[in-house]
N, C-alpha and C. Protein backbone atom coordinates (compact mmCIF):
# COMPACT_ATOMS: atom_id res chain seq x y z
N UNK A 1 -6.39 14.10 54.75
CA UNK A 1 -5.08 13.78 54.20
C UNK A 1 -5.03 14.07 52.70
N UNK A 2 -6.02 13.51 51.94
CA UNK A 2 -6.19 13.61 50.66
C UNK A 2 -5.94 15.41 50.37
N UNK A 3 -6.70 16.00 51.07
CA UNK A 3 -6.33 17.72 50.17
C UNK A 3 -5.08 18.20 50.60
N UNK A 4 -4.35 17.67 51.45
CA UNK A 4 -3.42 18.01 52.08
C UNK A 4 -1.77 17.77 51.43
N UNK A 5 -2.05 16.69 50.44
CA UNK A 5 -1.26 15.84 49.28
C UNK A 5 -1.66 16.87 48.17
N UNK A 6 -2.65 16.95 47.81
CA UNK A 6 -2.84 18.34 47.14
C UNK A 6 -2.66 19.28 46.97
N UNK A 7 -2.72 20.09 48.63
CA UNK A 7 -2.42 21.45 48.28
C UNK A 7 -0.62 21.70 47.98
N UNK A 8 0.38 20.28 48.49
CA UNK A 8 1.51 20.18 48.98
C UNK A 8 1.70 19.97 46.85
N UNK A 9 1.31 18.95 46.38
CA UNK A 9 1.62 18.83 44.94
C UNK A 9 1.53 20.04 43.87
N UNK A 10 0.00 20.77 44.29
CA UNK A 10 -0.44 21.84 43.60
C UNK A 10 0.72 23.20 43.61
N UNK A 11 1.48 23.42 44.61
CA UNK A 11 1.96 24.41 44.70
C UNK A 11 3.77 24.04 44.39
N UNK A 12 3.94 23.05 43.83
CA UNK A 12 5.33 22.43 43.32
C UNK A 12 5.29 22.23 41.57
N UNK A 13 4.00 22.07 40.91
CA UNK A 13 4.24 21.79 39.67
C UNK A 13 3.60 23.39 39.17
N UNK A 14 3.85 23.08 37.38
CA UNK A 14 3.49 23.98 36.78
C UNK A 14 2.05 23.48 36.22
N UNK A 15 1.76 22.55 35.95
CA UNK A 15 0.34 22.51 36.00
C UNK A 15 -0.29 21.73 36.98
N UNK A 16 -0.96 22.93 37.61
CA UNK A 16 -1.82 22.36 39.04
C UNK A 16 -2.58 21.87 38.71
N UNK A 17 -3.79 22.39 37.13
CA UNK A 17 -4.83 21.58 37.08
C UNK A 17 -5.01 20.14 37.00
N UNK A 18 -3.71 20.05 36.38
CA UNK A 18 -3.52 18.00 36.20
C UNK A 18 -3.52 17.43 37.39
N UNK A 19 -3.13 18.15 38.57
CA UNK A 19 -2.97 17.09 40.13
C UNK A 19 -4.44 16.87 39.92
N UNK A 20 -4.08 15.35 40.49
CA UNK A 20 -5.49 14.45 41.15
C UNK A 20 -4.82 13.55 42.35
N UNK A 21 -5.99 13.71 43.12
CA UNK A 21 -5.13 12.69 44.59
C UNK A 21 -6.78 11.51 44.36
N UNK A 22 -6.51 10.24 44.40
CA UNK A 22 -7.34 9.65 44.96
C UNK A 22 -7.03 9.19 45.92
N UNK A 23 -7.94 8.53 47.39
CA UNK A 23 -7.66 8.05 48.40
C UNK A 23 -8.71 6.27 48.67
N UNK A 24 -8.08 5.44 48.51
CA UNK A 24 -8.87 4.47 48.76
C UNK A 24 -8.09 3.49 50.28
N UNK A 25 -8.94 2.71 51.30
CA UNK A 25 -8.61 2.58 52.34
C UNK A 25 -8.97 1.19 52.28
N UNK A 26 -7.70 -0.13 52.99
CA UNK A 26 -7.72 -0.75 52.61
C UNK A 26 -7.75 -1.36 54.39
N UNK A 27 -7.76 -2.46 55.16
CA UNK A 27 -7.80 -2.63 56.18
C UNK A 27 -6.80 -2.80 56.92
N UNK A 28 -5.58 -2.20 56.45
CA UNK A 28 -3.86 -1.68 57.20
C UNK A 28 -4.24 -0.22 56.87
N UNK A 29 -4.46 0.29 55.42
CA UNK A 29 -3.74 1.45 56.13
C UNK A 29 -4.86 2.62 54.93
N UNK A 30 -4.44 3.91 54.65
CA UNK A 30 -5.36 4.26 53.88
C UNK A 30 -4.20 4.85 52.83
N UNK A 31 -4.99 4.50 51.91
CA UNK A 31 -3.67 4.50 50.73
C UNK A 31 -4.00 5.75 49.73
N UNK A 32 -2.94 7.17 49.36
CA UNK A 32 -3.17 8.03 48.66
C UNK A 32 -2.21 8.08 47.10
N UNK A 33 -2.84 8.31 46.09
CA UNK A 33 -2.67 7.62 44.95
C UNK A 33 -2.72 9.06 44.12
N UNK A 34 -1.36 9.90 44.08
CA UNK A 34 -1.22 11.29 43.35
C UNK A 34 -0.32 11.04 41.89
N UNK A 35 -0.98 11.60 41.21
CA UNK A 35 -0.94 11.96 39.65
C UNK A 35 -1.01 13.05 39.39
N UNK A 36 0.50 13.39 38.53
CA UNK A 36 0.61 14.70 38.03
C UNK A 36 0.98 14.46 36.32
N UNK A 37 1.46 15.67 35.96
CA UNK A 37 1.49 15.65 34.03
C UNK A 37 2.92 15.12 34.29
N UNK A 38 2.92 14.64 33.27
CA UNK A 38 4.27 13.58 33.09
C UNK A 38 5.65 14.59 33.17
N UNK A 39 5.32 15.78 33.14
CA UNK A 39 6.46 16.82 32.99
C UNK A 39 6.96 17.48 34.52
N UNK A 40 5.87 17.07 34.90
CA UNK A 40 5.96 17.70 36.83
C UNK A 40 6.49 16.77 37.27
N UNK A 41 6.69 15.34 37.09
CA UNK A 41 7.37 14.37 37.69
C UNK A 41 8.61 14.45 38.82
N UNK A 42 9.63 14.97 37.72
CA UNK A 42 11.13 15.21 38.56
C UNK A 42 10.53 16.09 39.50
N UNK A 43 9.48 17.79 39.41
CA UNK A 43 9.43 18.33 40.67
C UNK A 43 8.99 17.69 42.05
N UNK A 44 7.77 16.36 41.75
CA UNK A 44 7.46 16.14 42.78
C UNK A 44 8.03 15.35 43.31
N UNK A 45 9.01 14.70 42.46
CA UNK A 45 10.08 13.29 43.30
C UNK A 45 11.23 13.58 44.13
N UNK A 46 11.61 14.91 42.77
CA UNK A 46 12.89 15.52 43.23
C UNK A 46 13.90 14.66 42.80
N UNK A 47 15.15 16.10 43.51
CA UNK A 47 16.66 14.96 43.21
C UNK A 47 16.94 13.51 44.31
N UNK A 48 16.71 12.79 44.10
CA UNK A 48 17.44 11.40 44.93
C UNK A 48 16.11 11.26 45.58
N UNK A 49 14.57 11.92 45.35
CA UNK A 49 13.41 11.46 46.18
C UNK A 49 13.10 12.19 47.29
N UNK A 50 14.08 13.20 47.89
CA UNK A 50 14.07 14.38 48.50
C UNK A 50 12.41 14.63 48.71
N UNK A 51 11.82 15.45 47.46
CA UNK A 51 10.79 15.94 47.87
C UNK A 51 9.48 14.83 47.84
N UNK A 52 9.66 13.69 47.34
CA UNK A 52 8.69 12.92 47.88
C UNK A 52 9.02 12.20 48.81
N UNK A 53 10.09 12.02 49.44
CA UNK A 53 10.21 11.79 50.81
C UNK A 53 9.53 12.83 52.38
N UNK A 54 9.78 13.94 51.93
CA UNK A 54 9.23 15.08 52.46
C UNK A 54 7.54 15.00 52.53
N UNK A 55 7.19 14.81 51.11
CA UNK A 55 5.92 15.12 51.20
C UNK A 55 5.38 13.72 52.49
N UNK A 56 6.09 12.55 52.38
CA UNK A 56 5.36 11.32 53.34
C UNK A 56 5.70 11.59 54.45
N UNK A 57 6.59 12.20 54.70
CA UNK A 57 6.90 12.96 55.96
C UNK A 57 5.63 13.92 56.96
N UNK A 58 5.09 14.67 56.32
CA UNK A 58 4.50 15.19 56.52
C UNK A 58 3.24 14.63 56.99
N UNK A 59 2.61 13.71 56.39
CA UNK A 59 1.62 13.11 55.40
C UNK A 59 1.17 12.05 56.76
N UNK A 60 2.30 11.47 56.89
CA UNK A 60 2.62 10.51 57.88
C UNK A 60 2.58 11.28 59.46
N UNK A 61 2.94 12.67 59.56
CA UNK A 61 2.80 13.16 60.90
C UNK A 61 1.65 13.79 61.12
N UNK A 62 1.02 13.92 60.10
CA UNK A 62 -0.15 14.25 60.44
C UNK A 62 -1.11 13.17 60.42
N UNK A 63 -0.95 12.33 59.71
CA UNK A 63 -2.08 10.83 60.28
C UNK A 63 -1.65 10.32 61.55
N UNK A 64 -0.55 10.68 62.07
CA UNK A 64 0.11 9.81 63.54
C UNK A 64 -1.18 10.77 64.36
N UNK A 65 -1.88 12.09 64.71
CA UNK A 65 -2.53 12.38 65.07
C UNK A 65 -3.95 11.96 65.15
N UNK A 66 -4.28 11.03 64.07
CA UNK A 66 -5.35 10.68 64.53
C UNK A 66 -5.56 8.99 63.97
N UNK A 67 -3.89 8.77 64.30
CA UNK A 67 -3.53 7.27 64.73
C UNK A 67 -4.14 6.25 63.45
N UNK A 68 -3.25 6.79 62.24
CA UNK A 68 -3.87 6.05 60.98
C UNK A 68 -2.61 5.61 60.31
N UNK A 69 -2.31 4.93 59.32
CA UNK A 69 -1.32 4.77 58.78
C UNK A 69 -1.77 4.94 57.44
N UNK A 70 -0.87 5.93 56.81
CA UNK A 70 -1.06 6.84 55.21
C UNK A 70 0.09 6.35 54.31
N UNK A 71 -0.58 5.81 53.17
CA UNK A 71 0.62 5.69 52.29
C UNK A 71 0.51 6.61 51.21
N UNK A 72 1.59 7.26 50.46
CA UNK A 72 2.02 8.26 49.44
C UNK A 72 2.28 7.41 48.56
N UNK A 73 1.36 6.99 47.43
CA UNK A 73 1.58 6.70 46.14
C UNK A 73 1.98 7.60 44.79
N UNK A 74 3.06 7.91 44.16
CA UNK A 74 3.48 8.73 43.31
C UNK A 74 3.13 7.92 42.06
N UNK A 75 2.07 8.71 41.12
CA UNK A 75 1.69 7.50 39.81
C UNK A 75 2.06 8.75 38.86
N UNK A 76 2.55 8.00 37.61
CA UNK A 76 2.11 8.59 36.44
C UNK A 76 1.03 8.30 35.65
């Protein structure tokens, strides 16, 4: 899940090198914790949350496969 938040962040901002995903797992669910440069923000939130709705979208159908529950943390 973790590179997967990655490769999805990396290819939306202008600086890729700043993405960092950490993943820490808590006993509900496993929780992913992405940080970008304070200037990539609006791309990864988007207008009205659009694209970070999308990204948990995703994120979320692919953990339903191996029956986990993923949360999308957006940090600055």
């Amino acid at each position: 899940m973790k590179e997967l938040v990655e490769v999805i962040a990396k290819s939306l901002v202008d600086y890729p090198d700043e993405v960092s995903v950490t993943e820490s797992e808590n006993e509900k669910a496993v929780v992913l914790e992405l940080r970008v440069a304070q200037s990539d923000m609006g791309k990864v939130i988007g207008k009205q949350g659009r694209i970070a709705k999308a990204i948990r979208s995703v994120v979320k159908a692919a953990a339903s496969k191996e029956n986990k529950k993923v949360i999308v943390d957006i940090l600055q």
